[in-house]
PDB file of N, CA and C in Angstrom:
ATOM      1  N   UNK A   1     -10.855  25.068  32.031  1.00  0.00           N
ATOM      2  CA  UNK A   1     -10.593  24.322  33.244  1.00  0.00           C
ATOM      3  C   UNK A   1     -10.288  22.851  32.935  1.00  0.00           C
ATOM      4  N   UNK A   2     -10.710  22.436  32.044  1.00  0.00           N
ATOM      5  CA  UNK A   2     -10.759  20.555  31.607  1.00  0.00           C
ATOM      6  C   UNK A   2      -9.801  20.535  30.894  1.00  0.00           C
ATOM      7  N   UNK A   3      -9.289  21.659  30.095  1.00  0.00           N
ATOM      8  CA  UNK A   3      -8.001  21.545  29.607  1.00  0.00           C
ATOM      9  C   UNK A   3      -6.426  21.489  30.794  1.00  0.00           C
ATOM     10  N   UNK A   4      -6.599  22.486  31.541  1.00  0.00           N
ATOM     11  CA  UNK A   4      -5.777  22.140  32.877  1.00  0.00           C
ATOM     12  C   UNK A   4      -5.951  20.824  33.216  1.00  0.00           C
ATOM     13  N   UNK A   5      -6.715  20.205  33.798  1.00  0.00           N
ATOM     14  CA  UNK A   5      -6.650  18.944  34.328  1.00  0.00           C
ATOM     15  C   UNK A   5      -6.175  17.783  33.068  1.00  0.00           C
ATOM     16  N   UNK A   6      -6.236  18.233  31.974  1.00  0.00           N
ATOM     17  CA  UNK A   6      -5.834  16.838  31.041  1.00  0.00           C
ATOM     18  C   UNK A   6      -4.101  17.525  30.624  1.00  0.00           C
ATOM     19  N   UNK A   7      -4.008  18.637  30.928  1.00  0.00           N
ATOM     20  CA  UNK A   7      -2.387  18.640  30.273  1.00  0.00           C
ATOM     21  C   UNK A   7      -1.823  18.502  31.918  1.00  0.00           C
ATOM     22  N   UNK A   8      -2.289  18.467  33.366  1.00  0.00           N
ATOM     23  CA  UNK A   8      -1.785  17.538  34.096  1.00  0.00           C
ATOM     24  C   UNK A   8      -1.424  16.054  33.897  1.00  0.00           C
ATOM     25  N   UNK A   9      -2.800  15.342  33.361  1.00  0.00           N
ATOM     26  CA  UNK A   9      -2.684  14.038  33.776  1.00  0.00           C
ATOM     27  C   UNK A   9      -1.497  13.765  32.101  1.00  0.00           C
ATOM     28  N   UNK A  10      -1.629  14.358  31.327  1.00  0.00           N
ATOM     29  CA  UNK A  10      -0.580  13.939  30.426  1.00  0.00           C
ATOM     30  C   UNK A  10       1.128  14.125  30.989  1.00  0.00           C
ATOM     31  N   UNK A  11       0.937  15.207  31.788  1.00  0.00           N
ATOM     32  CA  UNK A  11       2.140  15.261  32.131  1.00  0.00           C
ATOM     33  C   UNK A  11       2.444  14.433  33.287  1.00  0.00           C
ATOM     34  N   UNK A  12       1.609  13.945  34.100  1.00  0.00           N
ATOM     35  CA  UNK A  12       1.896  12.943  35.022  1.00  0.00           C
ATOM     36  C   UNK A  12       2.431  11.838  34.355  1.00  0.00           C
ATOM     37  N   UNK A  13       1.331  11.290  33.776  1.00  0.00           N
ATOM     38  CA  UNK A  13       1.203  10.075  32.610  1.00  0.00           C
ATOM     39  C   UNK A  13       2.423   9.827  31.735  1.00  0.00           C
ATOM     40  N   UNK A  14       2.636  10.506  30.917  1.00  0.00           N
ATOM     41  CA  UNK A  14       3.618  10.145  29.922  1.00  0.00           C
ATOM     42  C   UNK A  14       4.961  10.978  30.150  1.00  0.00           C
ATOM     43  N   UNK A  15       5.943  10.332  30.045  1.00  0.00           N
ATOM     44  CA  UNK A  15       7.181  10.391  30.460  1.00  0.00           C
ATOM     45  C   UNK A  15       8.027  10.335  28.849  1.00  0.00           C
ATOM     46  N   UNK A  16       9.464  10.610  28.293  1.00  0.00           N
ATOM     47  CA  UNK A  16      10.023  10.639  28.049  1.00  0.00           C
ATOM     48  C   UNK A  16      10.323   9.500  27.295  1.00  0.00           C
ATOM     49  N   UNK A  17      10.348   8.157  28.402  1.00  0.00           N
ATOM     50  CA  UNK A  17      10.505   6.856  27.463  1.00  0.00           C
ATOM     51  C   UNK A  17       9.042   6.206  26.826  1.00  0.00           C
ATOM     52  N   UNK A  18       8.110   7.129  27.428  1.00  0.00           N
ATOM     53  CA  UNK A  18       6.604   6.198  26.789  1.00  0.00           C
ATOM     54  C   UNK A  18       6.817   7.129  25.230  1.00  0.00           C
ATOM     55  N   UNK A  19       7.291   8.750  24.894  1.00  0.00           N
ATOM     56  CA  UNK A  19       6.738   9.253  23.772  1.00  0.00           C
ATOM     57  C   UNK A  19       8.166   8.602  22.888  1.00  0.00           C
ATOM     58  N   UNK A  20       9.375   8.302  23.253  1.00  0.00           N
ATOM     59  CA  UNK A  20      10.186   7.775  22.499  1.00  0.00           C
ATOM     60  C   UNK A  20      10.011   6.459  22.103  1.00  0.00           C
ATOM     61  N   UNK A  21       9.418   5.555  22.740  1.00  0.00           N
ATOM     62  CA  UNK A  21       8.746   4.013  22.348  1.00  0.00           C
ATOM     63  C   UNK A  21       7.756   4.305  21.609  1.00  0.00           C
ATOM     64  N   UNK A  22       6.759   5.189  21.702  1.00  0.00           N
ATOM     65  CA  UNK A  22       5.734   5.824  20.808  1.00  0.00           C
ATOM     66  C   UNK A  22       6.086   5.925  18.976  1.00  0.00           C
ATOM     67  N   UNK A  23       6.959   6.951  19.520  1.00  0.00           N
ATOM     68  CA  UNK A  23       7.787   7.574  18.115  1.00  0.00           C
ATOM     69  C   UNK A  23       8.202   6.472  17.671  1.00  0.00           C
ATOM     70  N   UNK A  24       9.310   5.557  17.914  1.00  0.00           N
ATOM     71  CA  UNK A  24       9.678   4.223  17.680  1.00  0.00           C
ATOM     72  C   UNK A  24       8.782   3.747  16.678  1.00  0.00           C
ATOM     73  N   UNK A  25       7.685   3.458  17.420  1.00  0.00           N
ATOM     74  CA  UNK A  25       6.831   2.347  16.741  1.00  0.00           C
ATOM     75  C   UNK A  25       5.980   2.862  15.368  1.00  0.00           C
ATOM     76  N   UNK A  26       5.959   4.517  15.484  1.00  0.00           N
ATOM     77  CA  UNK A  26       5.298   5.119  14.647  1.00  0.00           C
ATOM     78  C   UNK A  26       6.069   5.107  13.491  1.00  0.00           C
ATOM     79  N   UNK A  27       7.250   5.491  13.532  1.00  0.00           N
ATOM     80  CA  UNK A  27       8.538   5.639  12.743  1.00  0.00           C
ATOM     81  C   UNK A  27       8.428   3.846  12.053  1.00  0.00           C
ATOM     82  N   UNK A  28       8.182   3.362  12.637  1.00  0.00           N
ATOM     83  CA  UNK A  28       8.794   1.818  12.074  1.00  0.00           C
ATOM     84  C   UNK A  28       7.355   1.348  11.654  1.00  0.00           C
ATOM     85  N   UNK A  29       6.264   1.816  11.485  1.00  0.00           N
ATOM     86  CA  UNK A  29       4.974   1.218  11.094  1.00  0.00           C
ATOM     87  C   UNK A  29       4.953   1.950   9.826  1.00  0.00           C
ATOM     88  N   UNK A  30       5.273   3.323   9.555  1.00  0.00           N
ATOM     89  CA  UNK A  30       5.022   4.560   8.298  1.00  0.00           C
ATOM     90  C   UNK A  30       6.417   4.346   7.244  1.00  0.00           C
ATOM     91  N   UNK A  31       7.497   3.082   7.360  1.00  0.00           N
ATOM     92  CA  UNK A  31       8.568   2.647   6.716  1.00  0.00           C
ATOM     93  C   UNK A  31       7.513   1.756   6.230  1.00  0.00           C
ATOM     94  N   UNK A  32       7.550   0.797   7.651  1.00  0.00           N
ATOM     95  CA  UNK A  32       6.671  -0.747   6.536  1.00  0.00           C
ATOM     96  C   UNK A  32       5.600  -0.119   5.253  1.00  0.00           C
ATOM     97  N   UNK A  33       4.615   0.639   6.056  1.00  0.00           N
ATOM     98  CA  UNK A  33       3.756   0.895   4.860  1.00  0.00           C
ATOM     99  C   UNK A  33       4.190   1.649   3.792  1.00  0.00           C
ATOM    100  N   UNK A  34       5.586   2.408   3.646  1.00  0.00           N
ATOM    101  CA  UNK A  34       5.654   3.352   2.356  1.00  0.00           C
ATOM    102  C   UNK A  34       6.683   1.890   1.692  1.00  0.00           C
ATOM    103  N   UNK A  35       7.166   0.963   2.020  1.00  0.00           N
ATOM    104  CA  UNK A  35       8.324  -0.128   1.417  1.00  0.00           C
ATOM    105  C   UNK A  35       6.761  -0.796   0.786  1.00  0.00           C
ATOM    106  N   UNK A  36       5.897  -1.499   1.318  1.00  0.00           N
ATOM    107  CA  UNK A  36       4.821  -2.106   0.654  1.00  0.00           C
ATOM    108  C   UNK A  36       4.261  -1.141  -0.041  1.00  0.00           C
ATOM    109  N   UNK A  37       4.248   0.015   0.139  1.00  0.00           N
ATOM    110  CA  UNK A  37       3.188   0.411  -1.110  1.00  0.00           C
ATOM    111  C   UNK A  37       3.937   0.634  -2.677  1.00  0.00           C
ATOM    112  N   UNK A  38       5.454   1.103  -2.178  1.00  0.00           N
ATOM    113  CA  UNK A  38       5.862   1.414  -3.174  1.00  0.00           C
ATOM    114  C   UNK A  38       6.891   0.053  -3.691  1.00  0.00           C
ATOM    115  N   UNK A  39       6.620  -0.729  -3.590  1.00  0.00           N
ATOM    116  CA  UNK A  39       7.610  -2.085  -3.893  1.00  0.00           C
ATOM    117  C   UNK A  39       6.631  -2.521  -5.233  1.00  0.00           C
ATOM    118  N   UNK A  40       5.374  -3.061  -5.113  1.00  0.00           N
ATOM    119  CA  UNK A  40       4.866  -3.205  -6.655  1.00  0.00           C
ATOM    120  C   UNK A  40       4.962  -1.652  -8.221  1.00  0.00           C
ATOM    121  N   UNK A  41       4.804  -0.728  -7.428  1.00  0.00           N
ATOM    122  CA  UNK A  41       5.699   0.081  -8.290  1.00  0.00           C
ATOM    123  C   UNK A  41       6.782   0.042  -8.834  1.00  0.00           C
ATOM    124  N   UNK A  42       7.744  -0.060  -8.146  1.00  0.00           N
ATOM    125  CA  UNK A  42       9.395  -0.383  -8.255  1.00  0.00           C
ATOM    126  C   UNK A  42       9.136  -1.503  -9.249  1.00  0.00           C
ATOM    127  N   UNK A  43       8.587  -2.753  -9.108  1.00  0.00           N
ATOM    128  CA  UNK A  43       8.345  -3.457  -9.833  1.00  0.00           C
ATOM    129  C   UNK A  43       7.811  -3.414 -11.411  1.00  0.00           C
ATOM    130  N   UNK A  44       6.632  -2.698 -11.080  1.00  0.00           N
ATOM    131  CA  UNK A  44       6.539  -2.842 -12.208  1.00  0.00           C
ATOM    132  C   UNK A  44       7.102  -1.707 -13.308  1.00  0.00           C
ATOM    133  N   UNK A  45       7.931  -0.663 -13.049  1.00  0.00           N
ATOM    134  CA  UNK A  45       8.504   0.154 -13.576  1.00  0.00           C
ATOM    135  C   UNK A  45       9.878  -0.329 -13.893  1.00  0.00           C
ATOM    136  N   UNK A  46      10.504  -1.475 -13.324  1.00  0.00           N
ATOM    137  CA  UNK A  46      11.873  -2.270 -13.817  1.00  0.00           C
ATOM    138  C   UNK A  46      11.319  -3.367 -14.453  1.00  0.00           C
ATOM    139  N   UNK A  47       9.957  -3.956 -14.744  1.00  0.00           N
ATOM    140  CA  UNK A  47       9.597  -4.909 -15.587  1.00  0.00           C
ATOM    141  C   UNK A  47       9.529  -4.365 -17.051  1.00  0.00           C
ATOM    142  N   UNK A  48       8.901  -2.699 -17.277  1.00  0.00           N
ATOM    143  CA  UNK A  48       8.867  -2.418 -18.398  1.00  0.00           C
ATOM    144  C   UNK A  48      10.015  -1.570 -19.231  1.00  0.00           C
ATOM    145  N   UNK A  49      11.298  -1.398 -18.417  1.00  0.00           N
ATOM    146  CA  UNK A  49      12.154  -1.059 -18.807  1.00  0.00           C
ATOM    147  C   UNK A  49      12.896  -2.131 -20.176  1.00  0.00           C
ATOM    148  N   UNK A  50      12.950  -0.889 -20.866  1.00  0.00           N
ATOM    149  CA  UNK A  50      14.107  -1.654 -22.432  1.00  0.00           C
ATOM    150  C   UNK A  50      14.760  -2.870 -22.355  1.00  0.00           C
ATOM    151  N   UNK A  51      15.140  -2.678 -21.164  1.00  0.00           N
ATOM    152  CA  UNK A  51      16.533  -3.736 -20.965  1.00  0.00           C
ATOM    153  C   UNK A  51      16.012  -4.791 -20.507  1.00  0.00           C
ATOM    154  N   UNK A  52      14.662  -4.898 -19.984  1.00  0.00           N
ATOM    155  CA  UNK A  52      13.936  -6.109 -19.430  1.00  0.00           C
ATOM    156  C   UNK A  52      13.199  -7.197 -20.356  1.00  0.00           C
ATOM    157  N   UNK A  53      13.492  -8.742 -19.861  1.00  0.00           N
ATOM    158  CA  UNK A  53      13.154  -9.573 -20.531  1.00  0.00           C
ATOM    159  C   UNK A  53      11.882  -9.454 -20.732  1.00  0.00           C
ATOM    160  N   UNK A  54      11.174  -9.116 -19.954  1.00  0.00           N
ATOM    161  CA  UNK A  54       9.682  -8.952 -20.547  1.00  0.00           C
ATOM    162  C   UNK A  54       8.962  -7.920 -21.243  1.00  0.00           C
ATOM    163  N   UNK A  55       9.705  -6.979 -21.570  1.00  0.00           N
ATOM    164  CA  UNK A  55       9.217  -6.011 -22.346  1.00  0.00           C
ATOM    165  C   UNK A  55       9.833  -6.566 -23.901  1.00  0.00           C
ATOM    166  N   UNK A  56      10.575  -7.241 -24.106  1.00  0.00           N
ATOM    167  CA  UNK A  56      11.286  -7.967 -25.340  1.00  0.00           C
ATOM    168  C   UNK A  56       9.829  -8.259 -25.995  1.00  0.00           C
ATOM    169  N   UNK A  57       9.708  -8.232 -27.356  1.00  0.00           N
ATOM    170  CA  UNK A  57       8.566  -8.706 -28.369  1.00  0.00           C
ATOM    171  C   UNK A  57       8.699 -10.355 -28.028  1.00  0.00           C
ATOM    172  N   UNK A  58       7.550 -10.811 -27.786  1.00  0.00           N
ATOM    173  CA  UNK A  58       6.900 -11.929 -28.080  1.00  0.00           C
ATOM    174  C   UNK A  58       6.324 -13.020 -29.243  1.00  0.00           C
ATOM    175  N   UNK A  59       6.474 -14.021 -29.799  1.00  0.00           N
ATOM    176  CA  UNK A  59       5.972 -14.358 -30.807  1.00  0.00           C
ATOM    177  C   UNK A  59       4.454 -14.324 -31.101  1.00  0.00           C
ATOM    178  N   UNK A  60       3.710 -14.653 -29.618  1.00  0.00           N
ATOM    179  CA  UNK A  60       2.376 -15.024 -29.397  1.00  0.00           C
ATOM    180  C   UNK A  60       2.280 -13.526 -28.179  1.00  0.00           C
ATOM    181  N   UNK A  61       0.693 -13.405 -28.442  1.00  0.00           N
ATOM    182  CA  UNK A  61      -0.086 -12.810 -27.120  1.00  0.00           C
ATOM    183  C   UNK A  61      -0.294 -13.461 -26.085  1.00  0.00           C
ATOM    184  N   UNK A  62       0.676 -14.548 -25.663  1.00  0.00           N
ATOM    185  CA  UNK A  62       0.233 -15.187 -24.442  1.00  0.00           C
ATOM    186  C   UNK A  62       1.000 -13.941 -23.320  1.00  0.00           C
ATOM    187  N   UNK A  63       1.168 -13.118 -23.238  1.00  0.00           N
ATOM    188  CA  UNK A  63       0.926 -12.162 -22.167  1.00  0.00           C
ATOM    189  C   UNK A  63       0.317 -11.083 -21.457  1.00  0.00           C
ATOM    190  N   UNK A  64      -0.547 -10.953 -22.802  1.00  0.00           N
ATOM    191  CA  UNK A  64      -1.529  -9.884 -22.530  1.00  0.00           C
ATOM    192  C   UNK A  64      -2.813 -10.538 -22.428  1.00  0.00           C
ATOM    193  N   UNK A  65      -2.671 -12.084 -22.906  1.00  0.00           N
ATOM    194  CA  UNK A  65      -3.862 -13.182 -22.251  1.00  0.00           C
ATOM    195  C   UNK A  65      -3.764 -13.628 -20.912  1.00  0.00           C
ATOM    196  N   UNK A  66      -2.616 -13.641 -20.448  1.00  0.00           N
ATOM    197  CA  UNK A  66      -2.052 -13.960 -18.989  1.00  0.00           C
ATOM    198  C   UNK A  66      -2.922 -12.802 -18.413  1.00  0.00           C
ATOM    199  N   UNK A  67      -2.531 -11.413 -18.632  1.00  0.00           N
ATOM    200  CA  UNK A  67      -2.988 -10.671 -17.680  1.00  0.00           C
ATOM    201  C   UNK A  67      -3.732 -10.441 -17.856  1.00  0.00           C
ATOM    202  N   UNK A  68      -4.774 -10.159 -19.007  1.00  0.00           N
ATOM    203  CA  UNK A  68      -5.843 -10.411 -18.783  1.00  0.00           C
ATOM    204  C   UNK A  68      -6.879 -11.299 -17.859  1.00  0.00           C
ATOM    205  N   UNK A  69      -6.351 -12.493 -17.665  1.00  0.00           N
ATOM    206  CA  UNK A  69      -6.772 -13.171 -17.248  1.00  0.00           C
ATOM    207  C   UNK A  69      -7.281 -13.086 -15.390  1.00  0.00           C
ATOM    208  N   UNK A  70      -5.681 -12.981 -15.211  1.00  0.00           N
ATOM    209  CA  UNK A  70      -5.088 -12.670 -13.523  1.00  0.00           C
ATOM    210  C   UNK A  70      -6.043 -11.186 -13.412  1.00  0.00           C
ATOM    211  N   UNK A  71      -6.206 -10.061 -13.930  1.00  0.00           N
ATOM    212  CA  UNK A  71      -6.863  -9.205 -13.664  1.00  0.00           C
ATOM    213  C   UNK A  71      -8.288  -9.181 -13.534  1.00  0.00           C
ATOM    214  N   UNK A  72      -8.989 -10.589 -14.639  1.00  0.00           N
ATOM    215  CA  UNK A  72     -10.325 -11.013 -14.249  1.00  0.00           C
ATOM    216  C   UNK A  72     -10.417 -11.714 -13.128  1.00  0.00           C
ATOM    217  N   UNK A  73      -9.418 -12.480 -13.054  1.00  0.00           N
ATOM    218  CA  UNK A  73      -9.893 -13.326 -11.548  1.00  0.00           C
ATOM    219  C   UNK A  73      -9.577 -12.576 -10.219  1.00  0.00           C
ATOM    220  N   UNK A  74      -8.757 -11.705 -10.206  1.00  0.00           N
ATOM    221  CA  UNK A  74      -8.644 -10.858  -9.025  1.00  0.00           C
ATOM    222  C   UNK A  74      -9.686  -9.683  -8.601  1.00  0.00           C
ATOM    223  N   UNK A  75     -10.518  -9.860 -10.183  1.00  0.00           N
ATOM    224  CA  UNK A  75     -12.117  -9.023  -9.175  1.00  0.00           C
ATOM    225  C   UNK A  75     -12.183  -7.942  -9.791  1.00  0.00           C
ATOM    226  N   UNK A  76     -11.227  -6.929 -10.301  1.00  0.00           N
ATOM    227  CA  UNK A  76     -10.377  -5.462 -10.538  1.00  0.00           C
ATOM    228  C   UNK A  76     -12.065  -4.876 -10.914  1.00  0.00           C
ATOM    229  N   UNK A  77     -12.936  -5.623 -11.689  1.00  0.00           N
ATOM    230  CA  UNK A  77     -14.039  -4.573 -12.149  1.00  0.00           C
ATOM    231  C   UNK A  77     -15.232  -5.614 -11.008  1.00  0.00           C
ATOM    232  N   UNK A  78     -15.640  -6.161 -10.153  1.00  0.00           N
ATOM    233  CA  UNK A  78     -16.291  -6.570  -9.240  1.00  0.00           C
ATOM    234  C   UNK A  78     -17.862  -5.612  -9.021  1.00  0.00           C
ATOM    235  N   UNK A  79     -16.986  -4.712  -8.344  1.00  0.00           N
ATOM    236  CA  UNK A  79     -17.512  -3.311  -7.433  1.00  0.00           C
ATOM    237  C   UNK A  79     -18.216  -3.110  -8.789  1.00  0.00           C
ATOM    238  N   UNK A  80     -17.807  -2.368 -10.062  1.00  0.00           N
ATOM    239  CA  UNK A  80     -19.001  -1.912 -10.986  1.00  0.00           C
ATOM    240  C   UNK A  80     -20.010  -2.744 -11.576  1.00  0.00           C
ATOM    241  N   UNK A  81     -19.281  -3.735 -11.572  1.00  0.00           N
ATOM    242  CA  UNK A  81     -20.549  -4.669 -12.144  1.00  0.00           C
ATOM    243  C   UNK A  81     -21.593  -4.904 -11.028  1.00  0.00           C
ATOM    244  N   UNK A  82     -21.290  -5.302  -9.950  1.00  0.00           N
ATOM    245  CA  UNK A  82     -22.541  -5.393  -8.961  1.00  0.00           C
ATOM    246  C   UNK A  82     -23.335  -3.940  -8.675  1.00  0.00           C
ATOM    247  N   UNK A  83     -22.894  -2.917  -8.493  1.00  0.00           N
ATOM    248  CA  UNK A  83     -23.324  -1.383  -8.187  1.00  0.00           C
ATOM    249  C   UNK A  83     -24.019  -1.107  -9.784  1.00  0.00           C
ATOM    250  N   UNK A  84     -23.880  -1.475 -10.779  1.00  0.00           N
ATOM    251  CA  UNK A  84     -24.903  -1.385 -11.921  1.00  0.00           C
ATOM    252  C   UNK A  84     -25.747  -2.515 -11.911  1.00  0.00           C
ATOM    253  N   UNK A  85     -25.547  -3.276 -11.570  1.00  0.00           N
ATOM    254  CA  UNK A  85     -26.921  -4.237 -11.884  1.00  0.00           C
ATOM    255  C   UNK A  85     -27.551  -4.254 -10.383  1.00  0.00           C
ATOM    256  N   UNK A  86     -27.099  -3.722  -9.687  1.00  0.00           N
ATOM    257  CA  UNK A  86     -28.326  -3.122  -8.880  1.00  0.00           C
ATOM    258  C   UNK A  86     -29.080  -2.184  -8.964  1.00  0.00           C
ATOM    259  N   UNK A  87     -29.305  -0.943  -9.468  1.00  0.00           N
ATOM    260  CA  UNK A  87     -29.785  -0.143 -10.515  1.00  0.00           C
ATOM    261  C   UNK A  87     -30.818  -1.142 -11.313  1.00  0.00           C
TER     262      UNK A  87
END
């Protein structure tokens, strides 16, 4: 019986242009998020390509000190170190 009364009020309720503005917005929110997720990929898979200046040999390790670095200050191991020394 409660199912009758709610596929009324949906069909009262929503019309044609509310599920196409719907779709719209759904469609254009599930682009943004697959372009951001997969854009640092893209990246970094054309950084380590042959042909790329930065995959070229280096004289010095100043790049694997770089990232080292940027990967300590961005936290990357945070979460385990606090969750073991609480233990």
């Amino acid at each position: 019986m409660s199912f009758f009364w709610f596929s009324n009020l949906v069909r009262m309720h929503l019309s044609w242009p509310v599920l196409t503005y719907a779709a719209t917005w759904i469609i254009l929110l599930t682009l943004t998020v697959a372009v951001a997720s997969m854009s640092p990929q893209v990246a970094f898979v054309s950084a380590i390509t042959p042909s790329s200046s930065f995959s070229q040999k280096c004289s010095s390790a100043v790049i694997v000190a770089a990232s080292a670095c940027v990967v300590r200050a961005v936290g990357l191991w945070e979460h385990d170190q606090t969750s073991s020394n609480a233990n």
